[in-house]
N, C-alpha and C. Protein backbone atom coordinates (compact mmCIF):
# COMPACT_ATOMS: atom_id res chain seq x y z
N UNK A 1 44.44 -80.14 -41.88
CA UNK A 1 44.59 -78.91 -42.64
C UNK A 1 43.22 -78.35 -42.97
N UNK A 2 43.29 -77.13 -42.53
CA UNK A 2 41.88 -76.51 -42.61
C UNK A 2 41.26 -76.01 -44.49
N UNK A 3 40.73 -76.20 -44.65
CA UNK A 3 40.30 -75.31 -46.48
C UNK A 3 38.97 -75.59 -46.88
N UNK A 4 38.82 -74.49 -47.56
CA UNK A 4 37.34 -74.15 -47.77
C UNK A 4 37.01 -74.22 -49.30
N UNK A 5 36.39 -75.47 -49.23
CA UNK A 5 36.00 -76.09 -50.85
C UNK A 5 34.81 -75.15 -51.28
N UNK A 6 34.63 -74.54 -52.44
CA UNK A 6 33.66 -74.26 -52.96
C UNK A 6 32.75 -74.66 -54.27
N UNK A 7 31.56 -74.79 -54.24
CA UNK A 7 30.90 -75.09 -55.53
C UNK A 7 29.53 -74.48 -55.82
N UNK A 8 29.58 -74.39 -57.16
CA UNK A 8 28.58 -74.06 -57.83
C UNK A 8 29.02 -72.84 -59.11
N UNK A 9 28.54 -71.73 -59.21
CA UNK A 9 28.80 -70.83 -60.20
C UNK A 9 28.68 -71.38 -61.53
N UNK A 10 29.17 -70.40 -62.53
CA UNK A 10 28.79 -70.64 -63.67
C UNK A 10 28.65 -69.56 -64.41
N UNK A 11 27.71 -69.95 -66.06
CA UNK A 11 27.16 -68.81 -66.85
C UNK A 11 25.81 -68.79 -66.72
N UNK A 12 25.23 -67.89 -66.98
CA UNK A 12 23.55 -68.07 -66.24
C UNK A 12 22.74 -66.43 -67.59
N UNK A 13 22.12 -65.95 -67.65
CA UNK A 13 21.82 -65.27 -68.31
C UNK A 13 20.84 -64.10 -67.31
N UNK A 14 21.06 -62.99 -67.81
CA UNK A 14 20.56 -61.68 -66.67
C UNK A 14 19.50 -61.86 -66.48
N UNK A 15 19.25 -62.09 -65.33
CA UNK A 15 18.05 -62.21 -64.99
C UNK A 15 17.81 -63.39 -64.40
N UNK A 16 18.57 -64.40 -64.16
CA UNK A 16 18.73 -65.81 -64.05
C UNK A 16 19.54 -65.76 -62.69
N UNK A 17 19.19 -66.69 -62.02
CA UNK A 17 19.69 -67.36 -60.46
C UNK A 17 20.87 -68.59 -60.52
N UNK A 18 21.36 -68.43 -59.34
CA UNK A 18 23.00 -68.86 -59.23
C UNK A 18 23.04 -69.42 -57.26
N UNK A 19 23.29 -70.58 -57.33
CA UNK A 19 23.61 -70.84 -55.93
C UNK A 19 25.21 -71.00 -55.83
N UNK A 20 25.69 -70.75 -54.68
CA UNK A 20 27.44 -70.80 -54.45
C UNK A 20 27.02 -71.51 -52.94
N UNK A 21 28.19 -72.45 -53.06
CA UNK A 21 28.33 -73.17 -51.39
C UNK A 21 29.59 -72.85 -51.20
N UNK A 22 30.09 -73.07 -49.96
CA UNK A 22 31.31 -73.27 -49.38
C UNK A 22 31.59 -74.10 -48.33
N UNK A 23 32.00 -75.24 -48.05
CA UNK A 23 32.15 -76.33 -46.89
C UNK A 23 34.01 -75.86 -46.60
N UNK A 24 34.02 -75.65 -44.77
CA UNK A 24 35.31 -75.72 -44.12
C UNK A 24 34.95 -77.23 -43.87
N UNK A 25 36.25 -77.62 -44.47
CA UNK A 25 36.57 -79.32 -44.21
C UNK A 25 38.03 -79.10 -43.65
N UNK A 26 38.48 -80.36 -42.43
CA UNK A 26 39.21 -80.20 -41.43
C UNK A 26 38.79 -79.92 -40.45
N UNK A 27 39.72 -80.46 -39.31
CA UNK A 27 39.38 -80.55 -37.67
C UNK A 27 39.18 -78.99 -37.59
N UNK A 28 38.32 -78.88 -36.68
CA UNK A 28 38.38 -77.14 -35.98
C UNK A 28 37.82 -77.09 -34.92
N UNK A 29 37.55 -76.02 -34.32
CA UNK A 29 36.98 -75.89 -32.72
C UNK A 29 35.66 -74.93 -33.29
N UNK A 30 35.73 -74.27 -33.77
CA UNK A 30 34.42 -73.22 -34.40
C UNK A 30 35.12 -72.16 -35.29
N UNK A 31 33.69 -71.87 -36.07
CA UNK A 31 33.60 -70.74 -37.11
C UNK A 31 32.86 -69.55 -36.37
N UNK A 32 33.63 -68.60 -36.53
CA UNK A 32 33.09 -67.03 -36.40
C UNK A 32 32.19 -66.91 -37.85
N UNK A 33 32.89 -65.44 -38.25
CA UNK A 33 31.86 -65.07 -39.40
C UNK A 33 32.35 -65.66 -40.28
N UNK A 34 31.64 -65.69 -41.63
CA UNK A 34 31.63 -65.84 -42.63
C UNK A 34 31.28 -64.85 -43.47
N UNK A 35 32.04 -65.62 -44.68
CA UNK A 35 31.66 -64.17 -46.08
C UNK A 35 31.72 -64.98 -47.30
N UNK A 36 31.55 -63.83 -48.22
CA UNK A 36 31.75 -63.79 -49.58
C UNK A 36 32.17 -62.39 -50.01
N UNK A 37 33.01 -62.18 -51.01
CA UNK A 37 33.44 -61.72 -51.62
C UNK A 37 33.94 -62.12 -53.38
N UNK A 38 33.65 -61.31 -53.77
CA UNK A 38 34.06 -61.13 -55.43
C UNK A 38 35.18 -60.38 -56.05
N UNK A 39 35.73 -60.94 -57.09
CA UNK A 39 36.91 -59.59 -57.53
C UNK A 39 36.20 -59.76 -59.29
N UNK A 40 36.30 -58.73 -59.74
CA UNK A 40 35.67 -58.00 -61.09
C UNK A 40 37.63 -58.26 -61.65
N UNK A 41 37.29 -58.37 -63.14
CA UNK A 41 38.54 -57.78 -63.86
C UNK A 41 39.19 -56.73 -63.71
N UNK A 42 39.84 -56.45 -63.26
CA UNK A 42 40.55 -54.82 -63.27
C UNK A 42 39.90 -54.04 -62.28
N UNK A 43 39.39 -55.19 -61.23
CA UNK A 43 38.77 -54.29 -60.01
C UNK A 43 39.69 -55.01 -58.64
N UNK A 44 39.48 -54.24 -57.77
CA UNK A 44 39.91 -55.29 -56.14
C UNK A 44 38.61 -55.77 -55.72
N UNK A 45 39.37 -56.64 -55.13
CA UNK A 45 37.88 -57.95 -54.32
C UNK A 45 37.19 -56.95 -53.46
N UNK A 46 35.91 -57.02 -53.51
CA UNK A 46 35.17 -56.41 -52.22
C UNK A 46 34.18 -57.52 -51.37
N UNK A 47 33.92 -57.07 -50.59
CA UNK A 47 32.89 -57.84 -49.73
C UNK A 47 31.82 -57.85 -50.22
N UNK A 48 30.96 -58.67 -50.54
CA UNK A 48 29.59 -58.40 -50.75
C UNK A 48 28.38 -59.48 -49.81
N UNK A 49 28.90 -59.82 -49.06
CA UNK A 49 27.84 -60.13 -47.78
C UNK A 49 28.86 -61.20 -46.68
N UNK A 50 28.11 -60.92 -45.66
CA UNK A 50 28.67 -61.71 -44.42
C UNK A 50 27.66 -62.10 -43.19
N UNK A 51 28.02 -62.79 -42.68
CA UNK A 51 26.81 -63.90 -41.92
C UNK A 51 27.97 -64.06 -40.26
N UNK A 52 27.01 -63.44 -39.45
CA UNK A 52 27.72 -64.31 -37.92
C UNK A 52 26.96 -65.34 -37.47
N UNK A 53 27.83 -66.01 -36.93
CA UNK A 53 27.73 -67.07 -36.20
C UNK A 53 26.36 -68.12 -35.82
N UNK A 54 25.75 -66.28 -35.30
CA UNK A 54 23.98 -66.28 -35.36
C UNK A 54 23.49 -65.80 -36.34
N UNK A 55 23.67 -65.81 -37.39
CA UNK A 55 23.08 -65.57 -38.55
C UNK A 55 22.52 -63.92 -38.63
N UNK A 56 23.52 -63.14 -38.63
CA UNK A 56 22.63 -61.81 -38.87
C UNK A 56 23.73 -61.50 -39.99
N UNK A 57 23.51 -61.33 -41.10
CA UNK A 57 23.45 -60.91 -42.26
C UNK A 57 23.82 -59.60 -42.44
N UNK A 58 24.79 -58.99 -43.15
CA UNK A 58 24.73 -57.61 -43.66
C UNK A 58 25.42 -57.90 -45.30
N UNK A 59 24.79 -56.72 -46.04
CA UNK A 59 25.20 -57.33 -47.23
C UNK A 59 25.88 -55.64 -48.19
N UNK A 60 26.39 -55.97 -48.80
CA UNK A 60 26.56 -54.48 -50.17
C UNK A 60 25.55 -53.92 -50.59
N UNK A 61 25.61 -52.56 -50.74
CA UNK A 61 24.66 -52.06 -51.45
C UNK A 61 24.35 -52.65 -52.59
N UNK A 62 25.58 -53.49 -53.64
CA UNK A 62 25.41 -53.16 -55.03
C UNK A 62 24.26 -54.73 -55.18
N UNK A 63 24.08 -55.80 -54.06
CA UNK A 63 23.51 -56.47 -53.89
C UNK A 63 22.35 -56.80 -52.65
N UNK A 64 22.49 -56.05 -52.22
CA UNK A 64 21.15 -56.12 -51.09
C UNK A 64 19.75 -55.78 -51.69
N UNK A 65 19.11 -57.09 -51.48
CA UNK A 65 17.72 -57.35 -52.41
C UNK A 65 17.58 -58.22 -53.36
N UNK A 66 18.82 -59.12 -53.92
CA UNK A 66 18.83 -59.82 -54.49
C UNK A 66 19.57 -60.87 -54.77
N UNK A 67 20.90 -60.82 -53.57
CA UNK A 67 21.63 -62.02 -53.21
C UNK A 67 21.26 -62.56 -51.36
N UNK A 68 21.50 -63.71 -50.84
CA UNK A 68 21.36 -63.96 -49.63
C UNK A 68 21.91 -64.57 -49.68
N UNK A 69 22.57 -64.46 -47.85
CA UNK A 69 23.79 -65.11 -47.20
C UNK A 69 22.92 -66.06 -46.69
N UNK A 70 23.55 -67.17 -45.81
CA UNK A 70 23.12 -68.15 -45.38
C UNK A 70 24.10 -69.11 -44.78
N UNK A 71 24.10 -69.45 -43.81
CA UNK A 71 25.25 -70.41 -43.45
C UNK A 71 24.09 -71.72 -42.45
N UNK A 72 25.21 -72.69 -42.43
CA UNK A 72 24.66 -74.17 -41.49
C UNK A 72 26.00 -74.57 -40.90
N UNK A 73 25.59 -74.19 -39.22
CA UNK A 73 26.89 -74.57 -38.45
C UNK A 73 27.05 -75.82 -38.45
N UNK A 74 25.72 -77.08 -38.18
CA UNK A 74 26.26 -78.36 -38.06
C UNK A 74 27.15 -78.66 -39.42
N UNK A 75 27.07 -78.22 -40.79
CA UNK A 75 27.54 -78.74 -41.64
C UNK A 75 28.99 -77.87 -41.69
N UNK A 76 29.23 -76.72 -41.19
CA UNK A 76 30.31 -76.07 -41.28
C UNK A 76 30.23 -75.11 -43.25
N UNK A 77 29.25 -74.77 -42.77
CA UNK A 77 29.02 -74.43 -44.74
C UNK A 77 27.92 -72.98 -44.31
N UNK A 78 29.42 -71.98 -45.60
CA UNK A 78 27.80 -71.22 -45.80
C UNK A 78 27.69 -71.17 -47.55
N UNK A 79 26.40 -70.19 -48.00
CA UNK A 79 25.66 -70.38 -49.12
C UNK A 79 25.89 -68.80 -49.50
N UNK A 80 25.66 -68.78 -50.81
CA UNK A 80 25.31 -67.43 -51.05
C UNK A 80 23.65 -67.37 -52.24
N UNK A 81 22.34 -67.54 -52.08
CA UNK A 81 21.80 -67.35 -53.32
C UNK A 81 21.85 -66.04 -54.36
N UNK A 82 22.08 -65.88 -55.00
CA UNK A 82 21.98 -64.83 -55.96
C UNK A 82 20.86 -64.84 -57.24
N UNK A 83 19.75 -64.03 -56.70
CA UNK A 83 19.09 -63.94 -57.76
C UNK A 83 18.89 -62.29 -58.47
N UNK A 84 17.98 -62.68 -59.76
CA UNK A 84 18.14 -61.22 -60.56
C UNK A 84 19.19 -60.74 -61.01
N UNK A 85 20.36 -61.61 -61.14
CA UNK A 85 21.65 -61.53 -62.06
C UNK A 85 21.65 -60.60 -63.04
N UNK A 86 22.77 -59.36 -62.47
CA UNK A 86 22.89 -58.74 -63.70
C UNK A 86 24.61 -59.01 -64.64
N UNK A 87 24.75 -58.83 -65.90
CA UNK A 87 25.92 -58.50 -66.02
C UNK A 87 27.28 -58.10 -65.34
N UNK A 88 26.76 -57.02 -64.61
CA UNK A 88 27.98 -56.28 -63.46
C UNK A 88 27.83 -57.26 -62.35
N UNK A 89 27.30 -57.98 -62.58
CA UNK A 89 27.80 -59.40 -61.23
C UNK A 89 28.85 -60.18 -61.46
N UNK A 90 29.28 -60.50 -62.89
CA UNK A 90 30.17 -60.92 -63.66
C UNK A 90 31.41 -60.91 -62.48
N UNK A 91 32.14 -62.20 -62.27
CA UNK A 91 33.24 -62.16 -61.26
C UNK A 91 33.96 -63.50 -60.88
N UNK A 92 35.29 -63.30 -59.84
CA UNK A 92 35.00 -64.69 -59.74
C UNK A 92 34.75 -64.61 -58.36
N UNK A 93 34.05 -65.27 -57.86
CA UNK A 93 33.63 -65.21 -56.22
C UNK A 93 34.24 -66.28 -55.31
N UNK A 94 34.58 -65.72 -53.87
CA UNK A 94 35.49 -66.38 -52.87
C UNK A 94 34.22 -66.36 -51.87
N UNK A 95 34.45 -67.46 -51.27
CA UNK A 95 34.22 -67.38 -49.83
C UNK A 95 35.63 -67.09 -48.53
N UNK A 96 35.28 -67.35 -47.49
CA UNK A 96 35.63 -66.76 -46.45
C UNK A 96 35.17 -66.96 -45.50
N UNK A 97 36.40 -67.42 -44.48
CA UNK A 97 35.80 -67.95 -43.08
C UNK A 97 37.16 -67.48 -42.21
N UNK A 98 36.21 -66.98 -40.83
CA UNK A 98 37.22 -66.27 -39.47
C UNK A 98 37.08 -68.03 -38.50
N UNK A 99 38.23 -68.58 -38.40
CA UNK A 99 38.05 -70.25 -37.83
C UNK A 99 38.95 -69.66 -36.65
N UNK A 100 38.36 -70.75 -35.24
CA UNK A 100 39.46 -71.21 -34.36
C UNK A 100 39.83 -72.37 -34.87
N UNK A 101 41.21 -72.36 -34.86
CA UNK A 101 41.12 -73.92 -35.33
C UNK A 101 41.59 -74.51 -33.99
N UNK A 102 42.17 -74.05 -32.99
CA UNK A 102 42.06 -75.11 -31.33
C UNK A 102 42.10 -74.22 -30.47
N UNK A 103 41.05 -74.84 -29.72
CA UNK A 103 40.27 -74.00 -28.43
C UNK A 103 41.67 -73.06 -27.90
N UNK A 104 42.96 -73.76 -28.11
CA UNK A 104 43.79 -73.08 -27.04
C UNK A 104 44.37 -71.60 -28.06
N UNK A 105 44.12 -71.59 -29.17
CA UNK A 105 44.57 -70.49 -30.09
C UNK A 105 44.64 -69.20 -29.43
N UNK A 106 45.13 -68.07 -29.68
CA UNK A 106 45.00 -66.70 -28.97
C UNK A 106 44.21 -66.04 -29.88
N UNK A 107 44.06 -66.35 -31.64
CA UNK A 107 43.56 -65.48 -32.40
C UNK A 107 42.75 -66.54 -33.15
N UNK A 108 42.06 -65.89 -34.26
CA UNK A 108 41.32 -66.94 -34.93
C UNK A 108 42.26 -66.62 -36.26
N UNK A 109 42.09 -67.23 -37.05
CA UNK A 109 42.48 -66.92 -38.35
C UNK A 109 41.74 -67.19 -40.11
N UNK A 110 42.05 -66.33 -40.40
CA UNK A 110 41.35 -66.28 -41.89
C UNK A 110 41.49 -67.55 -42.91
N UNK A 111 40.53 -67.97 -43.82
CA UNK A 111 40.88 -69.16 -44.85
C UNK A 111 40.10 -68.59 -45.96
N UNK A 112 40.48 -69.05 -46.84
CA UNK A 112 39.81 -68.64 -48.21
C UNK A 112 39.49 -69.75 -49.15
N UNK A 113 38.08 -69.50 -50.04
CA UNK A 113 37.75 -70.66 -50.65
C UNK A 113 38.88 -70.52 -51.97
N UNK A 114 38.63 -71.55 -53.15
CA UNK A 114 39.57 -71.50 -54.20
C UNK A 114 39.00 -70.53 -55.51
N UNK A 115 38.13 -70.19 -54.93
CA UNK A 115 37.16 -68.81 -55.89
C UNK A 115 36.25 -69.84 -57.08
N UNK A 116 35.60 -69.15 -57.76
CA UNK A 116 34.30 -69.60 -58.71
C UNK A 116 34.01 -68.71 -59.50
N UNK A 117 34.17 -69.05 -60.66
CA UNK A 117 33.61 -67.42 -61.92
C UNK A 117 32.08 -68.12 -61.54
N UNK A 118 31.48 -66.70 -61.96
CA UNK A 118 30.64 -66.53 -62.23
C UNK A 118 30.25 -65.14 -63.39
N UNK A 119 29.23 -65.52 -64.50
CA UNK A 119 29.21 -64.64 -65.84
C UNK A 119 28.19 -64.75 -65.91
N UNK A 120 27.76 -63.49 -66.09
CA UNK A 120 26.44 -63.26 -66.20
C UNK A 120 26.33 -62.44 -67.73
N UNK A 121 25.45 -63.10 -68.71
CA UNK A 121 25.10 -62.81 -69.87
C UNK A 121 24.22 -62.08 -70.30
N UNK A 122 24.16 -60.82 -70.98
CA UNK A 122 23.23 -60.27 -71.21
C UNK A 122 22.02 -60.70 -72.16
């Protein structure tokens, strides 16, 4: 069974740095992209960065410049650092992974981590 453990997050104070991991544990054949995403209170989840395979990176406006993606294929894990924490980062954050899970599949399919608050204090 494929699932994507996550750790780290927390309360941290503005201005203060935050690492997030995510490990796909379970058999698989390979990982496409990866992500992260956040959902706010009374907001919908958005994307806020994603990483292929080969590592090219695109990220959100509301964070580009001060969070980074990062993934490690041998370990099957990606990272998110987040620094310069503001308040409006406040969330709980998911990862996200596009898996084959056997070579013979026709499609890949989506998994999701179990999410992580993260609060950022003014």
């Amino acid at each position: 069974q494929v699932q994507l453990v996550q750790s780290g997050g927390g309360l941290v104070q503005a201005g203060g740095s935050l690492r997030l991991s995510c490990a796909v544990s379970g058999s698989i054949f390979s990982i496409n992209a990866m992500g992260w995403y956040r959902q706010a209170p009374g907001k919908q989840r958005e994307l806020i960065a994603d990483i292929t395979r080969g590592g090219t990176a695109t990220y959100a406006d509301s964070v580009k410049g001060r969070f980074t993606i990062s993934r490690d294929n041998a370990k099957k894990a990606v990272y998110l650092q987040m620094d310069s924490l503001k308040p409006e980062d406040t969330a709980v954050y998911y990862c996200a992974a596009n898996v084959w899970v056997n070579s013979r599949d026709t499609l890949a399919s989506d998994y999701w981590g179990q999410g992580t608050q993260v609060t950022v204090s003014y």
